[in-house]
Protein backbone atom coordinates (compact mmCIF):
# COMPACT_ATOMS: atom_id res chain seq x y z
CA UNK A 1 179.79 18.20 -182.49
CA UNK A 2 181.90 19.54 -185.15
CA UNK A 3 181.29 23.58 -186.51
CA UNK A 4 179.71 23.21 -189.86
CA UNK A 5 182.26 26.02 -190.94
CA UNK A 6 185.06 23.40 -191.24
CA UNK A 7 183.63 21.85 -194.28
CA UNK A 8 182.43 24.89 -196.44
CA UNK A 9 183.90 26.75 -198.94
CA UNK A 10 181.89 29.89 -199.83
CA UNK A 11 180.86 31.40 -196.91
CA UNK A 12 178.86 34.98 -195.94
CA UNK A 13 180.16 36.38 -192.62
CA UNK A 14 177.67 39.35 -191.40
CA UNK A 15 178.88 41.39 -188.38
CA UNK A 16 176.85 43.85 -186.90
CA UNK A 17 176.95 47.51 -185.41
CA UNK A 18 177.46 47.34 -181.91
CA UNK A 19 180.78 44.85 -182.86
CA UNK A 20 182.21 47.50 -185.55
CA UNK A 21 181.35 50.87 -183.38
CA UNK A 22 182.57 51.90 -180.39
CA UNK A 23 179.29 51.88 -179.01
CA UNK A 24 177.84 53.60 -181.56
CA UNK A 25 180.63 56.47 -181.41
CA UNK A 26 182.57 55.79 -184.98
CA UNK A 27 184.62 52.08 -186.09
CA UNK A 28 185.93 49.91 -183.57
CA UNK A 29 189.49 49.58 -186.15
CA UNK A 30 191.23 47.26 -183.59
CA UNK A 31 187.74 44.68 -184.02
CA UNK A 32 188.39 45.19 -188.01
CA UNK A 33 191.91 44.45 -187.82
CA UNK A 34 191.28 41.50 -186.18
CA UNK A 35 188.35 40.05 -188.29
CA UNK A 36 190.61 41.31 -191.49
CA UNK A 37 193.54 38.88 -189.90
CA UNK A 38 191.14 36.16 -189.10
CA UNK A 39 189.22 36.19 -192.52
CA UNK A 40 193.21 35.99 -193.99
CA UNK A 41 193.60 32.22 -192.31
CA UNK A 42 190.37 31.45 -193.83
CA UNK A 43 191.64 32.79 -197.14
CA UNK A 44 194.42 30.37 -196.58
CA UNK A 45 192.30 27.96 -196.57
CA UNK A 46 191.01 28.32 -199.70
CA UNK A 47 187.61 29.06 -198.25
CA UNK A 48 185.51 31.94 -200.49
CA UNK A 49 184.43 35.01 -198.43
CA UNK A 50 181.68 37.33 -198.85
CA UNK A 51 181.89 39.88 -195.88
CA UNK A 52 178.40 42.11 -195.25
CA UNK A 53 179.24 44.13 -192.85
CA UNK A 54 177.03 47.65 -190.84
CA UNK A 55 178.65 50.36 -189.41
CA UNK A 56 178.14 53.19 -191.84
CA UNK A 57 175.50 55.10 -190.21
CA UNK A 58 177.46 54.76 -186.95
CA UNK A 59 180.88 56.36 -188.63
CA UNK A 60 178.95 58.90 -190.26
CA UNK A 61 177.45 60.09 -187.13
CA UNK A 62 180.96 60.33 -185.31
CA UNK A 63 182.22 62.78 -188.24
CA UNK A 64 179.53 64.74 -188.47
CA UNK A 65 179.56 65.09 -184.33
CA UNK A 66 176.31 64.20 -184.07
CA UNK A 67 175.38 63.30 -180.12
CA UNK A 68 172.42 61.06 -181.39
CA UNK A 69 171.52 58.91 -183.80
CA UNK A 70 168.80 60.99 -185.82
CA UNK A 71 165.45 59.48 -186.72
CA UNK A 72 164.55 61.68 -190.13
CA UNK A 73 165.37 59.44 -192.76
CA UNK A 74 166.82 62.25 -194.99
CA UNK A 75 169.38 62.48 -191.98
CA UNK A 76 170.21 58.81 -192.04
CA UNK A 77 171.05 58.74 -195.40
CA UNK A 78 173.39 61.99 -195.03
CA UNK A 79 175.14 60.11 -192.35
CA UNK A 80 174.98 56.36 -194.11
CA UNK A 81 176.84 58.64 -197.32
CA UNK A 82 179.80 60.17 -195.12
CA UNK A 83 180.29 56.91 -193.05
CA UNK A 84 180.85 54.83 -195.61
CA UNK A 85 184.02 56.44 -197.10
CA UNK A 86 185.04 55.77 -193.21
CA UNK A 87 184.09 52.10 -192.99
CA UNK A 88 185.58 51.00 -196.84
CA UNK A 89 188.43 52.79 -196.40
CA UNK A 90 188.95 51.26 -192.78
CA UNK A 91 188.38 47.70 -194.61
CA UNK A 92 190.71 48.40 -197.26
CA UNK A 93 193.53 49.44 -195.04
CA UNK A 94 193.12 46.24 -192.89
CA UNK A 95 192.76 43.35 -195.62
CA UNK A 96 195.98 45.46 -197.19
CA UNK A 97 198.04 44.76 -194.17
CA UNK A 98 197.64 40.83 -195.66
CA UNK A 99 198.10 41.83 -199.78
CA UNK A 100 194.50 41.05 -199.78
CA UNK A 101 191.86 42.87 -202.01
CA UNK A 102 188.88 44.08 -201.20
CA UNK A 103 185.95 45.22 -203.42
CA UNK A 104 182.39 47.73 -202.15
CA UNK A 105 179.16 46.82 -203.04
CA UNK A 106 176.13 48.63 -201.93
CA UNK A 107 172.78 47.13 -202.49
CA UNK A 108 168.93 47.60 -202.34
CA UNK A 109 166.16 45.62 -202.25
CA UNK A 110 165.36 46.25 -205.76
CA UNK A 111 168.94 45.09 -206.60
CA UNK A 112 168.16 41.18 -206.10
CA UNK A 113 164.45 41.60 -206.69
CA UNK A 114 164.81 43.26 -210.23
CA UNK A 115 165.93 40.25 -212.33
CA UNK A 116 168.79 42.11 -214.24
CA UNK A 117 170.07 43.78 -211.53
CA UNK A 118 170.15 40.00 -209.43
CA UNK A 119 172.12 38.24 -212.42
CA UNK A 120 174.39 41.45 -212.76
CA UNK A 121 175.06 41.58 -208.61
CA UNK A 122 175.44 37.83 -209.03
CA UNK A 123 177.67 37.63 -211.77
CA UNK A 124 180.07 40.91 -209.95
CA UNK A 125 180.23 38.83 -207.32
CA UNK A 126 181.41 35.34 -208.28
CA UNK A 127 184.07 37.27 -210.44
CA UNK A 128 185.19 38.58 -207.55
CA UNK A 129 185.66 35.51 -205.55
CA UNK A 130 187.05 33.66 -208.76
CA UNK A 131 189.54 36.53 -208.38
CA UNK A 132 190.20 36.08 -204.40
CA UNK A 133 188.87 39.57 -203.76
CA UNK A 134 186.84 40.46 -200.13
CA UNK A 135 183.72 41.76 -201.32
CA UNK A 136 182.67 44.25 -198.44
CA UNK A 137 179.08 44.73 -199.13
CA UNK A 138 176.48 47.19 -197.12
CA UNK A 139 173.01 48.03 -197.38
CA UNK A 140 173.15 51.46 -199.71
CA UNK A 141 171.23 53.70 -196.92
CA UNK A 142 172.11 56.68 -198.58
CA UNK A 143 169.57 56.39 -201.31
CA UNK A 144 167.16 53.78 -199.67
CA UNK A 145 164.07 54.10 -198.71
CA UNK A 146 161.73 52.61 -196.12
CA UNK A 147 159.68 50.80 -198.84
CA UNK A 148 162.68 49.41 -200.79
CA UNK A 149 165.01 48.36 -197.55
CA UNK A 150 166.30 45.29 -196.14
CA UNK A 151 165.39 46.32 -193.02
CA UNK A 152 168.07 45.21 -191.54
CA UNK A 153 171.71 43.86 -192.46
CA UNK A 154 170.54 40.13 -191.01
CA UNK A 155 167.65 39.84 -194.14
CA UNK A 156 170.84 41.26 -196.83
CA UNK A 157 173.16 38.77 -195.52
CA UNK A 158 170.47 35.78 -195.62
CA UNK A 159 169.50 37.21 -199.76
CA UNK A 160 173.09 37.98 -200.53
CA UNK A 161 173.64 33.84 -199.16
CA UNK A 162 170.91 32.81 -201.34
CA UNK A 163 172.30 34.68 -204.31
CA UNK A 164 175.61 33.08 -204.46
CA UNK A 165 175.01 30.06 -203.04
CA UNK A 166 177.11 30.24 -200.06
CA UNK A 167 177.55 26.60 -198.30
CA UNK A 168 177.36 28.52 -194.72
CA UNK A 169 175.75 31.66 -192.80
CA UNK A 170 177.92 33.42 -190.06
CA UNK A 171 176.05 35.91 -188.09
CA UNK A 172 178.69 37.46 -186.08
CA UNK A 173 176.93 39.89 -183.12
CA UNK A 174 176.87 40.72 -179.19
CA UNK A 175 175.39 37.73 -178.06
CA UNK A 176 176.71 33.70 -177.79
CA UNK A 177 174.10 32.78 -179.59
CA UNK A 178 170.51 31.15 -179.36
CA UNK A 179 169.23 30.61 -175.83
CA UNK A 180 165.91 29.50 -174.95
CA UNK A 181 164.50 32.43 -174.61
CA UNK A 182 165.70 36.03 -173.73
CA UNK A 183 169.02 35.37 -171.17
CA UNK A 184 168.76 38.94 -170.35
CA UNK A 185 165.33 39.09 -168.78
CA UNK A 186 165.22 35.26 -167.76
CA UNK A 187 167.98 33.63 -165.33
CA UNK A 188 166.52 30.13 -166.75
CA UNK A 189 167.57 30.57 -170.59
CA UNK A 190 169.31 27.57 -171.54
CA UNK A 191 171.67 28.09 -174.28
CA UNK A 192 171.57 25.75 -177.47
CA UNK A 193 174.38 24.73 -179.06
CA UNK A 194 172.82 23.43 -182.55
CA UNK A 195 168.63 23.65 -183.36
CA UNK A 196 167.37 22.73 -186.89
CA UNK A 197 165.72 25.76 -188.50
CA UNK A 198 162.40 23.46 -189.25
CA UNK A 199 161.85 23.84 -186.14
CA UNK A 200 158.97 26.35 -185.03
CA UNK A 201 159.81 26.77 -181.96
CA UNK A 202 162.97 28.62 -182.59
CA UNK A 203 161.33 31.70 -183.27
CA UNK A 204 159.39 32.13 -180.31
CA UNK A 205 162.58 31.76 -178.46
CA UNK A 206 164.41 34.65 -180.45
CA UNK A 207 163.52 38.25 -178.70
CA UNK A 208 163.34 41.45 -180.16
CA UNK A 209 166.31 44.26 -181.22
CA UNK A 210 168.54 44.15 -179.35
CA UNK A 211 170.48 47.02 -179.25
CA UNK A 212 169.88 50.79 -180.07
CA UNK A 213 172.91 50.87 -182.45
CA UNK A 214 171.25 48.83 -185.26
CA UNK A 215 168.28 47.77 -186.17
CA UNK A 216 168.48 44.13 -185.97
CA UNK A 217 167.97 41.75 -182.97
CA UNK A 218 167.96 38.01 -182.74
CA UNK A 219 164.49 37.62 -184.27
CA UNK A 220 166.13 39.09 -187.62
CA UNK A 221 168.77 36.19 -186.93
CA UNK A 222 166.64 33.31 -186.99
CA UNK A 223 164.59 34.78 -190.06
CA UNK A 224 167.54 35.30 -191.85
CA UNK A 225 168.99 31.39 -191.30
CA UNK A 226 165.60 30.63 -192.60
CA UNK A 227 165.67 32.86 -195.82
CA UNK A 228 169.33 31.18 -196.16
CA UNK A 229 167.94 27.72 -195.35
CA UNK A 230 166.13 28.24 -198.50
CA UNK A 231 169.03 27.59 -200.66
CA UNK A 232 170.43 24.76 -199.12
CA UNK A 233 172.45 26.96 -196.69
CA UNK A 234 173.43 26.51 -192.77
CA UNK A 235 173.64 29.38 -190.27
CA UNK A 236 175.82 30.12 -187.07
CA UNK A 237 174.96 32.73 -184.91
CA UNK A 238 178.07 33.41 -182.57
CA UNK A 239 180.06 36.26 -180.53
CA UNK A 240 181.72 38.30 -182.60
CA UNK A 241 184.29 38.81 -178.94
CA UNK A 242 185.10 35.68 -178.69
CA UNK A 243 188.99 35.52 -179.07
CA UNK A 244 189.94 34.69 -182.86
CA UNK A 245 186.43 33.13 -183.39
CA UNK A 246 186.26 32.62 -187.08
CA UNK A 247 189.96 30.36 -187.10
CA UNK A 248 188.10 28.28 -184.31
CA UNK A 249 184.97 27.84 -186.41
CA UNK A 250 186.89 26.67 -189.68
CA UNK A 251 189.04 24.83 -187.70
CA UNK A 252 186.18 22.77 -186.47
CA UNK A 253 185.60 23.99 -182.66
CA UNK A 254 181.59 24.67 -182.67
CA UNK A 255 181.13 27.99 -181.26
CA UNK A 256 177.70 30.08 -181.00
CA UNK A 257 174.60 28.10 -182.18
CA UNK A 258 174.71 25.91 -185.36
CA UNK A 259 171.60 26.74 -187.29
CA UNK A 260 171.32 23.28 -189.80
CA UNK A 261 168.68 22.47 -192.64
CA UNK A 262 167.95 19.35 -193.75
CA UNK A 263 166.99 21.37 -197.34
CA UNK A 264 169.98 20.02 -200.13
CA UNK A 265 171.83 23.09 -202.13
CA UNK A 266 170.94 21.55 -205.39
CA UNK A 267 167.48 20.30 -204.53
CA UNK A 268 166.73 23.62 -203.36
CA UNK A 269 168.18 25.80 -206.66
CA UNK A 270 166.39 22.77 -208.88
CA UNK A 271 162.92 23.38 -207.23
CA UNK A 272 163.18 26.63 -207.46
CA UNK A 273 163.84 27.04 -211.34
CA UNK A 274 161.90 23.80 -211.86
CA UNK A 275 158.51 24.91 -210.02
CA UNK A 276 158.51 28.44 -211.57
CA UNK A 277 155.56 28.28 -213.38
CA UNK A 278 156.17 31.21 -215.82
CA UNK A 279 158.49 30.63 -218.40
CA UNK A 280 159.00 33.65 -221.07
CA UNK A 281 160.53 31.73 -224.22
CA UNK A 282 161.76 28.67 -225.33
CA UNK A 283 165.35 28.00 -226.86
CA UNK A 284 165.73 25.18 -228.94
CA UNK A 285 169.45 23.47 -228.87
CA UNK A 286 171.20 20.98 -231.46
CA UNK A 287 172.29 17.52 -230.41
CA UNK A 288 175.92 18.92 -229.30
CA UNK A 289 174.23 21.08 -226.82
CA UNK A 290 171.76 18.45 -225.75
CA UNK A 291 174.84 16.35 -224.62
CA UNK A 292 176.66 19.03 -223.11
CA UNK A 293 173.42 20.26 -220.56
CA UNK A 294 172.61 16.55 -219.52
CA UNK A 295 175.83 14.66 -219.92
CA UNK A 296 178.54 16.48 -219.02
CA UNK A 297 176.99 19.55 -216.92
CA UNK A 298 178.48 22.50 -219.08
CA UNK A 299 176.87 25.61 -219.79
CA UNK A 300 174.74 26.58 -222.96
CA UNK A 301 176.69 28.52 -225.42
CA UNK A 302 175.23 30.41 -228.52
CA UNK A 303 176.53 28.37 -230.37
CA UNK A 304 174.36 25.03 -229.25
CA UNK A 305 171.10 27.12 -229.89
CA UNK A 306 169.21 26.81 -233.26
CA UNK A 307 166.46 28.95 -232.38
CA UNK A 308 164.29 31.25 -229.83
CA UNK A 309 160.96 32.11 -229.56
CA UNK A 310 159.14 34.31 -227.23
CA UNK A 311 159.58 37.48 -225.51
CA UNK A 312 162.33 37.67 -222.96
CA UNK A 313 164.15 40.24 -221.20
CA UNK A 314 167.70 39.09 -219.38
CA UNK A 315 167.86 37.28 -216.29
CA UNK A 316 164.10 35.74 -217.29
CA UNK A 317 163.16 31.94 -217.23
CA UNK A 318 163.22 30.16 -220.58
CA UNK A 319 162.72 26.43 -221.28
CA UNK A 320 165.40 24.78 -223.40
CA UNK A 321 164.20 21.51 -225.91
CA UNK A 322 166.07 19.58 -228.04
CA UNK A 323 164.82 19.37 -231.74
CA UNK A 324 162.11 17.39 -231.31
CA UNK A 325 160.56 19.79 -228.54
CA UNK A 326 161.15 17.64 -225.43
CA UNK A 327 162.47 20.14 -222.37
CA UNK A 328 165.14 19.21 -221.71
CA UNK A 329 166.45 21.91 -218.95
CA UNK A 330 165.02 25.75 -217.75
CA UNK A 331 167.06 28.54 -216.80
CA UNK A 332 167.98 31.88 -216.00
CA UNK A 333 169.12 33.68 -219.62
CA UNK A 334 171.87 36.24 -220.29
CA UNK A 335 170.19 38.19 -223.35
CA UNK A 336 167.01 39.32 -223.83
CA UNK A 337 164.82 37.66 -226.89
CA UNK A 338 166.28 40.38 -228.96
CA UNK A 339 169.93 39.66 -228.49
CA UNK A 340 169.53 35.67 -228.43
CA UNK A 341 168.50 36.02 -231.87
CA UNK A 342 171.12 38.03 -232.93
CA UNK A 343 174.02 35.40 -231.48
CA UNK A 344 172.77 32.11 -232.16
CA UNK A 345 174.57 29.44 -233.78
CA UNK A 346 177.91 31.72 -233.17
CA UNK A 347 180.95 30.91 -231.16
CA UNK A 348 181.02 33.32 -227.68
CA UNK A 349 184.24 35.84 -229.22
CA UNK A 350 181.59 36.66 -231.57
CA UNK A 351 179.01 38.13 -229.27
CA UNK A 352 181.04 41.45 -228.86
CA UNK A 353 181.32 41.93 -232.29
CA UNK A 354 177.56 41.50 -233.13
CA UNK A 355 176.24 42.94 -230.23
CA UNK A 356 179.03 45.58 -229.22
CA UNK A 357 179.40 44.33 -225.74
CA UNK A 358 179.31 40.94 -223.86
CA UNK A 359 177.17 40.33 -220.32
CA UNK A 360 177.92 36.54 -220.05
CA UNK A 361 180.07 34.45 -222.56
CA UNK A 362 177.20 31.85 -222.04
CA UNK A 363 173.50 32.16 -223.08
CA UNK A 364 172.58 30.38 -219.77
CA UNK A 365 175.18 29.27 -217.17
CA UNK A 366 175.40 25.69 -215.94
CA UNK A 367 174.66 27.38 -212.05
CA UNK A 368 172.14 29.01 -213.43
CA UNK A 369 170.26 26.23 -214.88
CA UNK A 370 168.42 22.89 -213.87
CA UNK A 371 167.92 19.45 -215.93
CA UNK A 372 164.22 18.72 -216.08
């Protein structure tokens, strides 16, 4: 069996806590120098890297000389705010050492479930890969509350996967990986090398947190290879101390438990634009445009669009038609109803003059969008 690591391109690497403390007591910097110097070879590579990646609550409660990790929330999110200057600036020193950049993103739940905010953290974050940067992203616990939170670093890894696309999943933590069932209170746990994450068994075999650093546990694991199964996406859950683990995985070696769907990227992005039932307008594109959607996969430019009706806000659905009102694609729009209006029928270098500022050079983007 060969890692499914080899073959990818964009890839999400999440490592937890209990690998970035020391035990809780502030950054483990000689584990971040070496995942920095791994991450490198995979740069190399040519392989995209997204790294999401805990540890700011733990730094925070090493400056502040706390013995304990508190429970009031209002404490946590004192202690998520001074960590993090700790953990980016740890990152940033590291990925320097290899004239790599690195980039901080802090998210919420409301940041991928508002629909500006997704195509805004989306669009920030293919940039920065199209510009070779390590985004370092975190959870922003300073501000977040228990209604709006992840939960866990697991769940933002899986949504942050599903929001770029990533080919591949790597869940980088304390354990080897997927046993049975709980090797720590049974002898008889079998370890699994590779399980398919339609199967409902594998749940029942994941046990709870499991460590008092974070808040995750193996459960959160397997739910978040399913959330990233939902785009098309593969997971593998290994040990973050196994010697130089990430080379070994793109080189092919299959380490930890491979996580596989049988769900296709592009099936998976199509069904999900093509089964959303609500659609807020309807942009109607000249023959140019027609060709350019269906024949040769480009984007749709302002300047393909006759008209727009309806009342849209950015980052809504819209149907596209050609001129005699067929649908001919649905997608994920750029401007509101408002601003469509304004730049249709005009070349992209116009949209900052007529609008004062540009989002997207592209009404709808070709990733963004599914032939129907």
């Amino acid at each position: 069996m060969q890692s499914i690591l080899k073959q990818a391109r964009r890839i999400v690497i999440k490592i937890g806590s209990s690998l970035v403390t020391n035990h809780g007591q502030g950054l483990d910097h000689a584990t971040l120098t070496c995942l920095a110097e791994q991450i490198a070879t995979l740069k190399q590579g040519k392989k995209e890297i997204v790294l999401v990646s805990s540890g700011a609550i733990a730094e925070g409660i090493q400056r502040l000389s706390w013995e304990k990790r508190p429970h009031e929330l209002y404490k946590l999110q004192a202690a998520a705010a001074v960590g993090q200057m700790g953990l980016i600036q740890a990152y940033e020193f590291c990925f320097r050492n290899h004239e790599l950049q690195t980039a901080q993103l802090l998210l919420t739940h409301e940041d991928l479930s508002d629909r500006k905010r997704y195509l805004n953290a989306r669009s920030t974050l293919t940039t920065l890969l199209s510009m070779s940067v390590v985004p370092v992203i975190n959870e922003n616990d300073s501000v977040a509350t228990d209604e709006i939170r992840f939960g866990d670093n697991d769940t933002l890894a899986a949504l942050v996967t599903n929001l770029i696309e990533a080919d591949v999943l790597v869940i980088l933590t304390d354990q080897a990986g997927l046993f049975t069932s709980d090797p720590r209170k049974d002898i008889q746990a079998k370890f699994l090398n590779k399980v398919s994450v339609e199967d409902p068994k594998i749940e029942l075999m994941a046990g709870d947190v499991g460590s008092n650093i974070g808040r995750g546990g193996m459960k959160t694991k397997i739910i978040a290879a399913k959330r990233a199964a939902q785009s098309g996406a593969h997971t593998i859950i290994a040990s973050g101390y196994e010697t130089n683990i990430l080379v070994r995985l793109a080189q092919g070696e299959a380490v930890g438990t491979q996580i596989s769907t049988k769900t296709q990227k592009i099936a998976a992005r199509k069904q999900w634009l093509a089964n959303h039932l609500q659609t807020y307008g309807e942009i109607t594109l000249d023959m140019g445009a027609v060709k350019a959607l269906t024949k040769e996969g480009k984007s749709l430019l302002p300047i393909g669009a006759i008209s727009s009706i309806g009342t849209f806000e950015r980052g809504e659905v819209v149907n596209c038609v050609d001129q005699e009102g067929r649908e001919v694609a649905r997608g994920l729009i750029n401007y509101s109803a408002t601003e469509t209006l304004k730049i249709l029928r005009l070349p992209s270098s116009e949209i900052e003059n007529i609008l004062g500022y540009v989002d997207e050079p592209e009404l709808i983007h070709r990733n963004n969008l599914v032939l129907l």
